[in-house]
N, C-alpha and C. Protein backbone atom coordinates (compact mmCIF):
# COMPACT_ATOMS: atom_id res chain seq x y z
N UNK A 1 157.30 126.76 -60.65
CA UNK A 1 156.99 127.18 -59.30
C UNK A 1 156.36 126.01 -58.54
N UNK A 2 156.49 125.96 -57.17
CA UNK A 2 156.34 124.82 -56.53
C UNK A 2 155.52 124.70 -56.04
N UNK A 3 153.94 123.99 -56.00
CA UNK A 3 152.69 124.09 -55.44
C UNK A 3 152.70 124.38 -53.92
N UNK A 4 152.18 124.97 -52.92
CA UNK A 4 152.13 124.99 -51.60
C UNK A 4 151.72 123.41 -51.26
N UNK A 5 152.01 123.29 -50.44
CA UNK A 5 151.46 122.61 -49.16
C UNK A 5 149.91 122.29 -49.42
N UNK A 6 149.02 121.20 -49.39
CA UNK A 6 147.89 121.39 -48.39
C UNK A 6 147.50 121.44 -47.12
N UNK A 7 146.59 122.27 -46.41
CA UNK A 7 147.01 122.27 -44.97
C UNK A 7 145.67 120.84 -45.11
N UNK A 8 146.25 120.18 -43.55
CA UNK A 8 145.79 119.07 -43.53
C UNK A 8 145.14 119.19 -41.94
N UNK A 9 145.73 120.48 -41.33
CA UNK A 9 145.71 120.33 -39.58
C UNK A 9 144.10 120.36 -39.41
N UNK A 10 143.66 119.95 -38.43
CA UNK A 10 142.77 119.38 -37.28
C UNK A 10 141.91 120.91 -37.03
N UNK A 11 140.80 121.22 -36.80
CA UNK A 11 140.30 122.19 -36.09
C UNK A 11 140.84 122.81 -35.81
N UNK A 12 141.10 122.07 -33.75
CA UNK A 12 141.38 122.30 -32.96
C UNK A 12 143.37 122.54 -33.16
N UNK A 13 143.91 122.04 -33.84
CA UNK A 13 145.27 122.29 -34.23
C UNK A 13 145.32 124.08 -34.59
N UNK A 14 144.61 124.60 -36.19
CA UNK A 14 144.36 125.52 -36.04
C UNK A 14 144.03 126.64 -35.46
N UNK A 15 142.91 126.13 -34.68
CA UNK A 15 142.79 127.13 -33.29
C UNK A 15 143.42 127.17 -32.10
N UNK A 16 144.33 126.41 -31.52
CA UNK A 16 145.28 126.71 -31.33
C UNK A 16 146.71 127.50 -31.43
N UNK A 17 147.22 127.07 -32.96
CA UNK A 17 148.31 127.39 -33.36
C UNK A 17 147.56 129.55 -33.65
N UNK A 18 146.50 129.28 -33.68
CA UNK A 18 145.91 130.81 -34.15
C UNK A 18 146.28 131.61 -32.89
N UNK A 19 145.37 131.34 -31.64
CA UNK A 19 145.49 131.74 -30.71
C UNK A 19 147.10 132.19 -30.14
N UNK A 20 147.95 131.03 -30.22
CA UNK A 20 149.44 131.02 -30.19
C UNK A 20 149.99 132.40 -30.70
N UNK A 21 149.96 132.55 -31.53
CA UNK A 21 150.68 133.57 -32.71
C UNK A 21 149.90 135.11 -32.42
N UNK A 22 148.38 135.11 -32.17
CA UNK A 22 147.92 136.19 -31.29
C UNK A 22 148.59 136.57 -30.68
N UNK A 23 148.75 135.73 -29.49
CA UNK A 23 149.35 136.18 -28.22
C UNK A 23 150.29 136.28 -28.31
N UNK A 24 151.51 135.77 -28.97
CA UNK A 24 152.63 136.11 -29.83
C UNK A 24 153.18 137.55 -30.07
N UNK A 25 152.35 138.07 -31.12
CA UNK A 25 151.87 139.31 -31.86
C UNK A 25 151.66 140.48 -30.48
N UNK A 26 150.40 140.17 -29.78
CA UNK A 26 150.52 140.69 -28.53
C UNK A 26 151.28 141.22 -27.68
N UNK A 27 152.15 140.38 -27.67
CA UNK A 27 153.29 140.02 -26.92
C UNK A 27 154.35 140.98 -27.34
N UNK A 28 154.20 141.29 -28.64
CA UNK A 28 155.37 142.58 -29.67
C UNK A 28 156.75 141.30 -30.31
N UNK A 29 156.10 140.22 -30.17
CA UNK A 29 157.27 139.67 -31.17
C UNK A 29 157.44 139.35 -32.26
N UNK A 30 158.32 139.35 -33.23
CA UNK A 30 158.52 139.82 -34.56
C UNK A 30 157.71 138.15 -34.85
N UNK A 31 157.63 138.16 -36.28
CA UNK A 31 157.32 136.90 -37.10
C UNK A 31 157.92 136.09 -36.57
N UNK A 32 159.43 135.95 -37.20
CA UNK A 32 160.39 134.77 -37.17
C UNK A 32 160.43 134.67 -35.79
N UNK A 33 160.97 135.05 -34.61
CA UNK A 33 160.67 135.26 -33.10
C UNK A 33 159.42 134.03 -33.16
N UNK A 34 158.54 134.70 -33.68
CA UNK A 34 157.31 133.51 -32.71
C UNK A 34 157.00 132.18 -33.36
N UNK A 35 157.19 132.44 -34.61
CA UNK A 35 157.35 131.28 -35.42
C UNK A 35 158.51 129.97 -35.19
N UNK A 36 159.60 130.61 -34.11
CA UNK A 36 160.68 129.76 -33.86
C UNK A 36 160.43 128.94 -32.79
N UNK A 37 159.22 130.06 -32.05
CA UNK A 37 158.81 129.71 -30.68
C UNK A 37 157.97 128.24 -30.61
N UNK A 38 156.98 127.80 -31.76
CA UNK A 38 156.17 127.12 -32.10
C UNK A 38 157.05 126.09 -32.39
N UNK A 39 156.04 124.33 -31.87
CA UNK A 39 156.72 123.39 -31.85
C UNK A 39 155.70 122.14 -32.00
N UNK A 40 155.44 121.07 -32.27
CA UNK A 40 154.64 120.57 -32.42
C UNK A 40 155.46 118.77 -32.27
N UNK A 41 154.45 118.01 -31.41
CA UNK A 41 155.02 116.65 -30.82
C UNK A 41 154.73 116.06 -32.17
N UNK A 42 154.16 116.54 -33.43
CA UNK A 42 153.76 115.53 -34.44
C UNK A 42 155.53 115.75 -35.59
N UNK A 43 155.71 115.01 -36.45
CA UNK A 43 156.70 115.44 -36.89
C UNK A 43 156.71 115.97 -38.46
N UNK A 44 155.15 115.33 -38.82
CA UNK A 44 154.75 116.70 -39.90
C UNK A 44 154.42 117.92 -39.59
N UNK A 45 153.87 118.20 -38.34
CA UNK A 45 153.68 119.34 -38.09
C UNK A 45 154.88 120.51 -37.55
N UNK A 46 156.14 119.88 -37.16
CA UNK A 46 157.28 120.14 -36.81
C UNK A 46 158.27 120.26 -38.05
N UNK A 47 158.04 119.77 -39.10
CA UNK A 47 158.54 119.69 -40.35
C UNK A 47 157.62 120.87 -41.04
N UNK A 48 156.87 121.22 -40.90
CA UNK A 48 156.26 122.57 -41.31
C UNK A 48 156.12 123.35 -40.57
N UNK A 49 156.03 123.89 -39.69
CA UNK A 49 156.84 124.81 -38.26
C UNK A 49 158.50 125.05 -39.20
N UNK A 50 159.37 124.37 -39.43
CA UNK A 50 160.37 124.72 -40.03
C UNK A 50 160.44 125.13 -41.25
N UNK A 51 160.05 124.40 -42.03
CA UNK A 51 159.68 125.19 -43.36
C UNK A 51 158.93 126.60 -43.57
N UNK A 52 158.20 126.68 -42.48
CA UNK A 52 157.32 128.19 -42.42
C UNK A 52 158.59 128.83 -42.30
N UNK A 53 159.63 128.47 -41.06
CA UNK A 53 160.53 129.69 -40.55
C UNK A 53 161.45 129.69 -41.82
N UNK A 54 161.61 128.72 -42.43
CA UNK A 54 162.33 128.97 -43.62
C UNK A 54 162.08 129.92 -44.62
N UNK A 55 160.79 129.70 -44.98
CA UNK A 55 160.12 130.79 -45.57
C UNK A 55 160.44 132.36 -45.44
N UNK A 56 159.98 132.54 -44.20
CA UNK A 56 160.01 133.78 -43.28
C UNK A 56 161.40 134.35 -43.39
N UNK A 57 162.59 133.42 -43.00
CA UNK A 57 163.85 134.42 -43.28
C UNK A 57 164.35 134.27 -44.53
N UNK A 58 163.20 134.24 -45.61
CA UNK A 58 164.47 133.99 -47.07
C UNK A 58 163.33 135.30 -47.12
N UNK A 59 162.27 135.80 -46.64
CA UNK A 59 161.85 137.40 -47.21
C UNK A 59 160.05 137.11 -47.10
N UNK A 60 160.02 136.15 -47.42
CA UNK A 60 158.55 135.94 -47.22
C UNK A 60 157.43 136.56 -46.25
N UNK A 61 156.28 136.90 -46.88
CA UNK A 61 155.59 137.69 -45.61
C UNK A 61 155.25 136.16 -44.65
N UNK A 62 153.93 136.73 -43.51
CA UNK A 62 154.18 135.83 -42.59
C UNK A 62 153.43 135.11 -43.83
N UNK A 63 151.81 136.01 -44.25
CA UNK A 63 151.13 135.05 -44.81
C UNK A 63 151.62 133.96 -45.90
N UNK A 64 152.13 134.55 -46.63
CA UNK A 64 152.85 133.70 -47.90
C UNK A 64 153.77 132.63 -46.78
N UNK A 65 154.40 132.72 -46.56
CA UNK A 65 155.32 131.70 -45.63
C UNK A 65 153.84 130.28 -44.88
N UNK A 66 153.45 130.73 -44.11
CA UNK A 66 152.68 129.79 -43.39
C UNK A 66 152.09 128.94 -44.79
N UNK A 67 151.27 129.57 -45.84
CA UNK A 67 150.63 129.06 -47.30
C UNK A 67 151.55 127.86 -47.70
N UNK A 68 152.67 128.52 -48.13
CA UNK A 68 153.75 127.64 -48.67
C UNK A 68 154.09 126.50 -47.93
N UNK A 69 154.24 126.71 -46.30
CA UNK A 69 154.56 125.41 -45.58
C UNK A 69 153.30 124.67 -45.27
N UNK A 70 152.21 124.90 -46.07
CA UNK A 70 150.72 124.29 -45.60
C UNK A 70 150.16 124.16 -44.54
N UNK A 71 150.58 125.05 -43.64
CA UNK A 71 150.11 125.58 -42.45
C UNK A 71 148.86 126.62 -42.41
N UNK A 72 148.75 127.24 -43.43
CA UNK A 72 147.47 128.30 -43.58
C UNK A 72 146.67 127.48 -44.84
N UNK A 73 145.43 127.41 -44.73
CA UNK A 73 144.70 127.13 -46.01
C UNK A 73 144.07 128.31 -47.21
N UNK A 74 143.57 128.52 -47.76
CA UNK A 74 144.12 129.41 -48.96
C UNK A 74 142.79 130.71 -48.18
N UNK A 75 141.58 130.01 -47.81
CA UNK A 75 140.81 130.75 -46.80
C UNK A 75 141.68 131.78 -45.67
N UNK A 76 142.35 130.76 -45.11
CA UNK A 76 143.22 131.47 -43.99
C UNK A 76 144.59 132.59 -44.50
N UNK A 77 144.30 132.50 -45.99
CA UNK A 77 145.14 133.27 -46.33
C UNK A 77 144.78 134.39 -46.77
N UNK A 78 143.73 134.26 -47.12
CA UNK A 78 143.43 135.70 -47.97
C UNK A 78 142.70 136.79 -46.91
N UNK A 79 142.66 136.05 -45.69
CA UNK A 79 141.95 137.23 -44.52
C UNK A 79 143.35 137.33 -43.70
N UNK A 80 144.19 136.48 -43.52
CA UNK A 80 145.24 137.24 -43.00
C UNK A 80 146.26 138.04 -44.05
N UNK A 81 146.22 137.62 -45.26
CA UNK A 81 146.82 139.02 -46.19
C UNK A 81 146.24 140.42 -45.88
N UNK A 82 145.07 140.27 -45.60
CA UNK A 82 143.87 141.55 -45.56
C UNK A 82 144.54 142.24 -44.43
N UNK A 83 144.40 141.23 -42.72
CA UNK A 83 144.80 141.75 -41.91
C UNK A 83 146.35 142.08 -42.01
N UNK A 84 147.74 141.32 -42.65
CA UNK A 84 148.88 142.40 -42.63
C UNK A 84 148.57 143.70 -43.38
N UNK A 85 147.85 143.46 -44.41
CA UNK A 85 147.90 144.79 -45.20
C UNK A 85 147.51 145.96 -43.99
N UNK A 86 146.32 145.73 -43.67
CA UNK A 86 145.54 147.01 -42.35
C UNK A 86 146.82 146.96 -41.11
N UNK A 87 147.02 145.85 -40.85
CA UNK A 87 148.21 146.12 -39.94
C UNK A 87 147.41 145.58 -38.26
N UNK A 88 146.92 144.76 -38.68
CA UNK A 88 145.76 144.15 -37.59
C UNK A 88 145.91 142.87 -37.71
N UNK A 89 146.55 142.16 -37.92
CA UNK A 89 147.48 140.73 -38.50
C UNK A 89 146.97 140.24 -36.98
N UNK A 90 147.15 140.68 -35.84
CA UNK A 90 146.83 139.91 -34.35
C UNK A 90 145.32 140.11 -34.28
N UNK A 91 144.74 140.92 -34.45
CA UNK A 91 143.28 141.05 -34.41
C UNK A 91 142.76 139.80 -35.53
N UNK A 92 143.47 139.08 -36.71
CA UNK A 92 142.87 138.06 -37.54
C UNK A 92 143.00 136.80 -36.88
N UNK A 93 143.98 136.74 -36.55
CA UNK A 93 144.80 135.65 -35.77
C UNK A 93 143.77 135.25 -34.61
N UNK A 94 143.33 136.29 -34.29
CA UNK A 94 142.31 135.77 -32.79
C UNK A 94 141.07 135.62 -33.50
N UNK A 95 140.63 136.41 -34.46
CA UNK A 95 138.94 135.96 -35.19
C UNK A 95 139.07 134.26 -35.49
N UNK A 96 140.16 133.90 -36.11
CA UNK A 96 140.19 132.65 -36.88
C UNK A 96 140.64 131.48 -35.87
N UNK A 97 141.44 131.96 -34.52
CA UNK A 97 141.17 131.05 -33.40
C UNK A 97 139.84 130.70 -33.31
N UNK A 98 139.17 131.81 -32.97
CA UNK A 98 137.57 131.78 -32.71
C UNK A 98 136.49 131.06 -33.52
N UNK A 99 137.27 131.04 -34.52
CA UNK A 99 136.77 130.81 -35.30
C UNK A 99 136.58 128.87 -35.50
N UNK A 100 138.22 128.95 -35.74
CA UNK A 100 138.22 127.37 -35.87
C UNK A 100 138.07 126.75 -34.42
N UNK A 101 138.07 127.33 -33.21
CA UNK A 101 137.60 126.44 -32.13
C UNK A 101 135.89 126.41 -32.04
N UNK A 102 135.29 127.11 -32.76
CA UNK A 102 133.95 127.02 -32.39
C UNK A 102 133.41 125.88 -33.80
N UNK A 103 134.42 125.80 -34.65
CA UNK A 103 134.14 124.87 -35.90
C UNK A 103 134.76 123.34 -35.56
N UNK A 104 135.17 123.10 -34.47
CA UNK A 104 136.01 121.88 -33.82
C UNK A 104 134.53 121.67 -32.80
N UNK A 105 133.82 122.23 -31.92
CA UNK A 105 132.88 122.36 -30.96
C UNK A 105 132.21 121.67 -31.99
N UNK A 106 131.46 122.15 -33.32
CA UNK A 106 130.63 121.64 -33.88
C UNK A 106 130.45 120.21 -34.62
N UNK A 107 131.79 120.44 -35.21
CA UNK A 107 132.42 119.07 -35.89
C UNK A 107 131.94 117.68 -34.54
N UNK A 108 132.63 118.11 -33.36
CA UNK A 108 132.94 117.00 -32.61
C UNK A 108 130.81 116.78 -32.04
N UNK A 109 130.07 117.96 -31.49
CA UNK A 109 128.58 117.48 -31.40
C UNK A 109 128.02 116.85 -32.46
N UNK A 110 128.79 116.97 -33.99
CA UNK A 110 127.65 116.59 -35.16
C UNK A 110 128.08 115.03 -34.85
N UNK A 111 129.22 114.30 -35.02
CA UNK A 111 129.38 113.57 -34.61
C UNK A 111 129.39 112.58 -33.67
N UNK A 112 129.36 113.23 -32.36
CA UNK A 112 128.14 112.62 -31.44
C UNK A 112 126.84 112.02 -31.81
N UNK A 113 126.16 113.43 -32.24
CA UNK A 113 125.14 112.94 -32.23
C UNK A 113 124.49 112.03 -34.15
N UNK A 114 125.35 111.86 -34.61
CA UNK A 114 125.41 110.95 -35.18
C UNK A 114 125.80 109.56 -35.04
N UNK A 115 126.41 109.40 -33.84
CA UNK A 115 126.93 108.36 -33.22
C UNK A 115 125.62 107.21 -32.69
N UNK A 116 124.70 108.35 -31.58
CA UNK A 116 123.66 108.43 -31.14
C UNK A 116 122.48 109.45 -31.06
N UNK A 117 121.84 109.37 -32.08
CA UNK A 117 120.49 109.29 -32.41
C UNK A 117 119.60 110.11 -32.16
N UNK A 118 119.70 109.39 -30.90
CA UNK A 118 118.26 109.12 -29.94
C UNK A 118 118.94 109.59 -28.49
């Protein structure tokens, strides 16, 4: 069996791509639908954007799919398994936006102010 992916993305990548797929979900569109929708100017990240959708139409749930293309980290997996199971999969999707944009806010002040001091 073939190890997943590590996810490697950025904060702010995450909370983004989270938010995305919310509003997605929101929106009433299926997995593969929004997953096709998603696109990324980087070309690893566009190279896993495809591999997710690959995932997705050979049967894969969303969560297992995103895991495998190293788009979800194993954290991000086991609370959005939780949320398809309840059936609130868009309600996770927006906690973990929230989540990782307020963990990008922090990242980027600690660093500031490690920069400067004083």
């Amino acid at each position: 069996m073939k190890t997943p992916l590590r996810s490697t993305a950025t904060c702010q990548f995450q909370a983004d791509l989270y938010l995305q797929l919310y509003r997605m979900e929101e929106a009433g569109l299926s997995a593969q639908m929004a997953v096709g929708l998603l696109n990324s100017p980087s070309k690893k990240t566009s190279a896993q954007f495809k591999l997710f959708l690959k995932h997705l139409k050979s049967g894969l749930s969303i969560t297992d799919s995103g895991y495998k293309s190293g788009l979800f980290s194993e954290f991000d997996r086991q609370l959005l398994h939780a949320g398809e199971f309840s059936g609130n999969i868009g309600q996770v999707y927006k906690q973990l936006s929230r989540f990782y944009a307020a963990k990008d806010i922090r990242t980027k002040q600690l660093n500031q102010n490690s920069i400067y001091p004083f």
